[in-house]
N, C-alpha and C. Protein backbone atom coordinates (compact mmCIF):
# COMPACT_ATOMS: atom_id res chain seq x y z
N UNK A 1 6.16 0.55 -36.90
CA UNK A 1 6.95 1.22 -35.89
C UNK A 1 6.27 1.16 -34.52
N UNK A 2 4.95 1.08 -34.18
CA UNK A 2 4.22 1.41 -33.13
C UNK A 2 4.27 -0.13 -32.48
N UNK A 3 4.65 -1.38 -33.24
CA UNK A 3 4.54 -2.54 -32.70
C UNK A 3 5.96 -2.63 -32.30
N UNK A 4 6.93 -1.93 -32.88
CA UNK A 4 8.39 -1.98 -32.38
C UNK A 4 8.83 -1.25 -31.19
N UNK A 5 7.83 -0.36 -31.10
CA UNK A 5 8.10 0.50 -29.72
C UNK A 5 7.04 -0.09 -28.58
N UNK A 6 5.88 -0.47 -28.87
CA UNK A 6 5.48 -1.94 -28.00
C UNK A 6 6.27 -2.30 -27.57
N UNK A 7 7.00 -3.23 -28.45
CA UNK A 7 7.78 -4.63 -28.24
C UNK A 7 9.23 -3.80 -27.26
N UNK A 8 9.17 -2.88 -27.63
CA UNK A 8 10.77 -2.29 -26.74
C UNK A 8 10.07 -2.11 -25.57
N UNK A 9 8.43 -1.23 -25.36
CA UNK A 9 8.59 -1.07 -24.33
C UNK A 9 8.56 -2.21 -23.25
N UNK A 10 7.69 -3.04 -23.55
CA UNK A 10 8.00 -4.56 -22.75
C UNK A 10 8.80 -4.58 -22.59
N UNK A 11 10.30 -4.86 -23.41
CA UNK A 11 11.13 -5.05 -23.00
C UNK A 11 12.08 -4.59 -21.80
N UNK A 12 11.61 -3.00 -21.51
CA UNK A 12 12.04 -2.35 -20.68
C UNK A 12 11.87 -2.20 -19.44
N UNK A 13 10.25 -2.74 -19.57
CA UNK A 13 9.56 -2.55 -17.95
C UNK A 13 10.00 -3.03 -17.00
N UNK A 14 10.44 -4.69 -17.24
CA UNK A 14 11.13 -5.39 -16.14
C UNK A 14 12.37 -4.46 -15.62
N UNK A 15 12.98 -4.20 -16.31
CA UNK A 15 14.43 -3.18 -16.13
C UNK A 15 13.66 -2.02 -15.34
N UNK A 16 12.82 -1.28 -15.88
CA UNK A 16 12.66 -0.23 -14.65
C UNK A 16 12.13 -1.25 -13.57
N UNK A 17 11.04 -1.60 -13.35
CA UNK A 17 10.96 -2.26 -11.98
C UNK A 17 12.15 -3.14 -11.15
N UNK A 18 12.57 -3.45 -11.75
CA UNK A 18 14.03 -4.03 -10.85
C UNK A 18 14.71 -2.48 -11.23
N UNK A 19 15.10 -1.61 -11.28
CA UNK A 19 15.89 -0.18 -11.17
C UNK A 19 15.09 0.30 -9.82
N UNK A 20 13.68 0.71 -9.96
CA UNK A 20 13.04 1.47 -8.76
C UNK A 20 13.27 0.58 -7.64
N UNK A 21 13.11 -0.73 -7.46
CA UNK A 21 13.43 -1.97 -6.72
C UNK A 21 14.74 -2.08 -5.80
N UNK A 22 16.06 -1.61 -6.42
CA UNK A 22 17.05 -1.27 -5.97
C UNK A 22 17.30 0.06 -5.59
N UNK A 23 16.55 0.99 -6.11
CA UNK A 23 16.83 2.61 -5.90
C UNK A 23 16.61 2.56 -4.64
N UNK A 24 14.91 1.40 -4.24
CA UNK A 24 14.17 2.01 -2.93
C UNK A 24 15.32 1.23 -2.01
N UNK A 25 15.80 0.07 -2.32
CA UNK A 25 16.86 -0.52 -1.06
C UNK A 25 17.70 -0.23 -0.74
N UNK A 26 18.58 0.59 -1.58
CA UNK A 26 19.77 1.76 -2.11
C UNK A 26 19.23 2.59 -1.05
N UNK A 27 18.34 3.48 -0.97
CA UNK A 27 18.21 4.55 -0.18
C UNK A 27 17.81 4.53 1.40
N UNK A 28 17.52 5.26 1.51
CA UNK A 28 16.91 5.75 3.25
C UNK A 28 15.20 6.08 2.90
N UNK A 29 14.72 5.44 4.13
CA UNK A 29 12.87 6.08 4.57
C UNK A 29 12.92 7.06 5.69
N UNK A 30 12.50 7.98 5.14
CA UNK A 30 12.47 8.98 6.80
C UNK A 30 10.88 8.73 6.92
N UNK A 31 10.94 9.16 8.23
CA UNK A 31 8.95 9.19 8.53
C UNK A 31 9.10 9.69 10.20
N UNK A 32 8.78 10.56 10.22
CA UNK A 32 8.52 11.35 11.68
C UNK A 32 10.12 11.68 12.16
N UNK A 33 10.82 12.00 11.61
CA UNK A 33 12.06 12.51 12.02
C UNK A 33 13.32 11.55 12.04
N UNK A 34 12.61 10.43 11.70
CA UNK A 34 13.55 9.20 12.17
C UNK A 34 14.33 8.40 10.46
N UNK A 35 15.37 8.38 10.61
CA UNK A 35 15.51 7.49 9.36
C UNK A 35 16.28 5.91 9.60
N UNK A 36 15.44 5.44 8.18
CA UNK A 36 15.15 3.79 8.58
C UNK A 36 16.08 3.32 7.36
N UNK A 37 16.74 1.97 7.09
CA UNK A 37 17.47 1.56 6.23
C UNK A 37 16.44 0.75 5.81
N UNK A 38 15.95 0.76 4.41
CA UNK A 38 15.50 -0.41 3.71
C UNK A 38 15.84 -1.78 4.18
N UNK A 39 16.98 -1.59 4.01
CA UNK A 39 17.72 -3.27 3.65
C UNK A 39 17.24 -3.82 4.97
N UNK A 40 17.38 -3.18 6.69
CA UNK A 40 17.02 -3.29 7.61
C UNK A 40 15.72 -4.45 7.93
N UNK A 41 14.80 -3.46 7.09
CA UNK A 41 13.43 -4.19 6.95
C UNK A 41 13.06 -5.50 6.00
N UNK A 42 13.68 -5.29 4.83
CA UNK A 42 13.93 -6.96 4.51
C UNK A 42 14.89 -7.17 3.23
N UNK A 43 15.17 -8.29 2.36
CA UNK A 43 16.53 -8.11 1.63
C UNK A 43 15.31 -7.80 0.16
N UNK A 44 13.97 -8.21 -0.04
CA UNK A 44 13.58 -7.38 -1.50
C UNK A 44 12.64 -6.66 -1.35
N UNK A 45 12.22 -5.64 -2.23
CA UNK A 45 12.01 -4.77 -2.67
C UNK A 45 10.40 -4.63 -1.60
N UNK A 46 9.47 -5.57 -2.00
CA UNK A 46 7.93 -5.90 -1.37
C UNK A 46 8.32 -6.57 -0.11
N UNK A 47 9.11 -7.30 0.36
CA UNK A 47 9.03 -7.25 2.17
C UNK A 47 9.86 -5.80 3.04
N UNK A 48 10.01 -5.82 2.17
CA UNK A 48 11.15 -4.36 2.98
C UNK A 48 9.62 -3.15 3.27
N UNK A 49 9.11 -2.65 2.04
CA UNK A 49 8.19 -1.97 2.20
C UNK A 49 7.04 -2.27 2.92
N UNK A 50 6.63 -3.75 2.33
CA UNK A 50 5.83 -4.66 3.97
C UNK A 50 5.97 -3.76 5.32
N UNK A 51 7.61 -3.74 5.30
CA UNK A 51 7.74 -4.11 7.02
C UNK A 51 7.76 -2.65 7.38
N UNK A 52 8.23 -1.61 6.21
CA UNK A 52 8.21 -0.17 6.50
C UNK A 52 6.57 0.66 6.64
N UNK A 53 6.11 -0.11 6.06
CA UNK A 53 4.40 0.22 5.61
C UNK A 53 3.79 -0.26 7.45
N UNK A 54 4.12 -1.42 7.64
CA UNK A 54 3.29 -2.11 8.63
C UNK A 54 4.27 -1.18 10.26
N UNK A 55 5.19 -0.85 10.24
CA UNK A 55 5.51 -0.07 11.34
C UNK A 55 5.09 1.61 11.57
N UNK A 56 4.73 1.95 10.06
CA UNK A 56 4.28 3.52 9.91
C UNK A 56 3.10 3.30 10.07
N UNK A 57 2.04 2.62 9.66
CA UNK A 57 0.41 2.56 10.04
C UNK A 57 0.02 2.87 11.33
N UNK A 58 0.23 2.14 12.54
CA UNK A 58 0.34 2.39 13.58
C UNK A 58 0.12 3.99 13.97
N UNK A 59 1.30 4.47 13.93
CA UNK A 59 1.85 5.54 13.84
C UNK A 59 0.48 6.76 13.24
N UNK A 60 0.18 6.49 11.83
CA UNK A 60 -0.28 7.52 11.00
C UNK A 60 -2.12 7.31 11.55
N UNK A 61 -2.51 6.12 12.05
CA UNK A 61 -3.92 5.77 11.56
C UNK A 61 -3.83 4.97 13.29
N UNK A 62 -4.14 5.55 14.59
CA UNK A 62 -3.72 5.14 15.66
C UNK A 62 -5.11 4.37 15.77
N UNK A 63 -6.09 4.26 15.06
CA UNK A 63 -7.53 3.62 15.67
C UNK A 63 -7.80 2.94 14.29
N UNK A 64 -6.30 2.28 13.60
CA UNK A 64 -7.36 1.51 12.26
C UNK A 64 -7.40 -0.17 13.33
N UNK A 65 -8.37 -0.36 12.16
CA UNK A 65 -8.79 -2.34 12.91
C UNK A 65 -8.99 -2.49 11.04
N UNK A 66 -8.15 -3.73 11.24
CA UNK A 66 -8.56 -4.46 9.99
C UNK A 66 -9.95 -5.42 9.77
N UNK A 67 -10.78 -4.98 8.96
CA UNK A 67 -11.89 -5.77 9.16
C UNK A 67 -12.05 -5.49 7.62
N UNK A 68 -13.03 -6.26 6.78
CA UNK A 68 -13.68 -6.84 6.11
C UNK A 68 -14.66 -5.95 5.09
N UNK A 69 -14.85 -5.20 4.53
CA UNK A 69 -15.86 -4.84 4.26
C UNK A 69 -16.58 -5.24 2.74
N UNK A 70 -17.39 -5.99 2.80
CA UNK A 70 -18.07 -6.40 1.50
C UNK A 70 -18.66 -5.34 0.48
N UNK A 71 -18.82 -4.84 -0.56
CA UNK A 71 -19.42 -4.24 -1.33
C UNK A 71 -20.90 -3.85 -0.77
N UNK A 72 -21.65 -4.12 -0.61
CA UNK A 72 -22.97 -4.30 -0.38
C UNK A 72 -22.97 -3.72 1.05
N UNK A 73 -22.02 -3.81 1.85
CA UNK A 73 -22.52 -2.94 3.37
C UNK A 73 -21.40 -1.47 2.72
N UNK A 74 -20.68 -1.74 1.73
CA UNK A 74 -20.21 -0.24 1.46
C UNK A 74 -21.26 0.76 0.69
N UNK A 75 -21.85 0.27 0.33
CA UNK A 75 -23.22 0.75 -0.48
C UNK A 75 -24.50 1.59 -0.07
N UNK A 76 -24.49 0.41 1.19
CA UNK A 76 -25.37 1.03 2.56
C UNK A 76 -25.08 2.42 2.96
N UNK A 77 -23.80 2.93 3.07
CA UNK A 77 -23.32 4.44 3.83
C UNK A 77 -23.74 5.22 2.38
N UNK A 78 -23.65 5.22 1.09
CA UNK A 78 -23.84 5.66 0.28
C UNK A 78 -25.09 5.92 -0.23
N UNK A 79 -25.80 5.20 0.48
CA UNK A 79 -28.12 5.45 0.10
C UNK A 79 -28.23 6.93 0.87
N UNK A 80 -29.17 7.71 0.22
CA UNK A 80 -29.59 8.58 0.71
C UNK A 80 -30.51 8.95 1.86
N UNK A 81 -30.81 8.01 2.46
CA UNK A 81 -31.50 7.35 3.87
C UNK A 81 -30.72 6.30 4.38
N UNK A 82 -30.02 6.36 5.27
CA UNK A 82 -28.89 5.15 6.15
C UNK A 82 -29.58 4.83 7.32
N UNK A 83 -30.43 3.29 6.48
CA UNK A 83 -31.12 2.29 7.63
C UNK A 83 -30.14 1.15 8.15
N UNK A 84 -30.26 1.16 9.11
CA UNK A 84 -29.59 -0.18 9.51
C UNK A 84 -28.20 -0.55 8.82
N UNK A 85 -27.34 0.68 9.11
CA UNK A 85 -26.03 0.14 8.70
C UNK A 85 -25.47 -0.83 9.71
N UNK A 86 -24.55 -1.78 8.44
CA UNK A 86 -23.39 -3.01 9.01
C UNK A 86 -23.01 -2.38 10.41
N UNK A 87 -22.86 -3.51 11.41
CA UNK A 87 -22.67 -3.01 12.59
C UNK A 87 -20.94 -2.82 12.78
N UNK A 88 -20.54 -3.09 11.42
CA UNK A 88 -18.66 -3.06 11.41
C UNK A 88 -18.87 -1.83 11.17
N UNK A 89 -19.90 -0.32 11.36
CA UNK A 89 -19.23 0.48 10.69
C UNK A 89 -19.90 1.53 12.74
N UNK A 90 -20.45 0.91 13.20
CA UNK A 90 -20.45 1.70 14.50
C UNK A 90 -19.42 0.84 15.54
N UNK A 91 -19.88 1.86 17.01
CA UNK A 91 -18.25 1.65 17.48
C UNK A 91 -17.83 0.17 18.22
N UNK A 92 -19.12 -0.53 18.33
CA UNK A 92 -19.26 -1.79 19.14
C UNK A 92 -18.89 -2.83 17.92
N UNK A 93 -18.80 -2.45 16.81
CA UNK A 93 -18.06 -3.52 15.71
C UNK A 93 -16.78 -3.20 15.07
């Protein structure tokens, strides 16, 4: 029984993800008072949110910079003595 309800649930997943997929294009985004049409932003499911994601950032996070950060300079802020941190993490980087 436990390999049959496996096997169903696979079967189902695609169906919910194409359901939530259409729900989100089906509906409205509000964000700061304003409401936005999915479909507006693009015709599937991951460019639409793309384009809703990439116009709210701005907005929410007014001083992000996309940069890079390797494991090993994230590590650095985390030592209990912070020598010579990555210069991506002061304000001239």
């Amino acid at each position: 029984m436990l390999l049959d309800e496996q096997t169903r649930r696979d079967a189902l997943i695609p169906q919910l993800k194409q359901a939530i997929a259409q729900s989100w294009l089906d509906g409205s985004i509000y964000f700061q008072g304003r409401s936005l049409n999915p479909k507006d932003c693009g015709q599937s499911f991951s460019a639409s949110l793309l384009v809703a994601g990439n116009q709210a950032l701005p907005l929410l996070y007014p001083h992000f910079r996309a940069i890079q950060i390797l494991p090993a300079e994230l590590n650095q802020l985390l030592q209990a003595d912070l020598n010579g941190a990555s210069t991506k993490f002061l304000p001239e980087g």
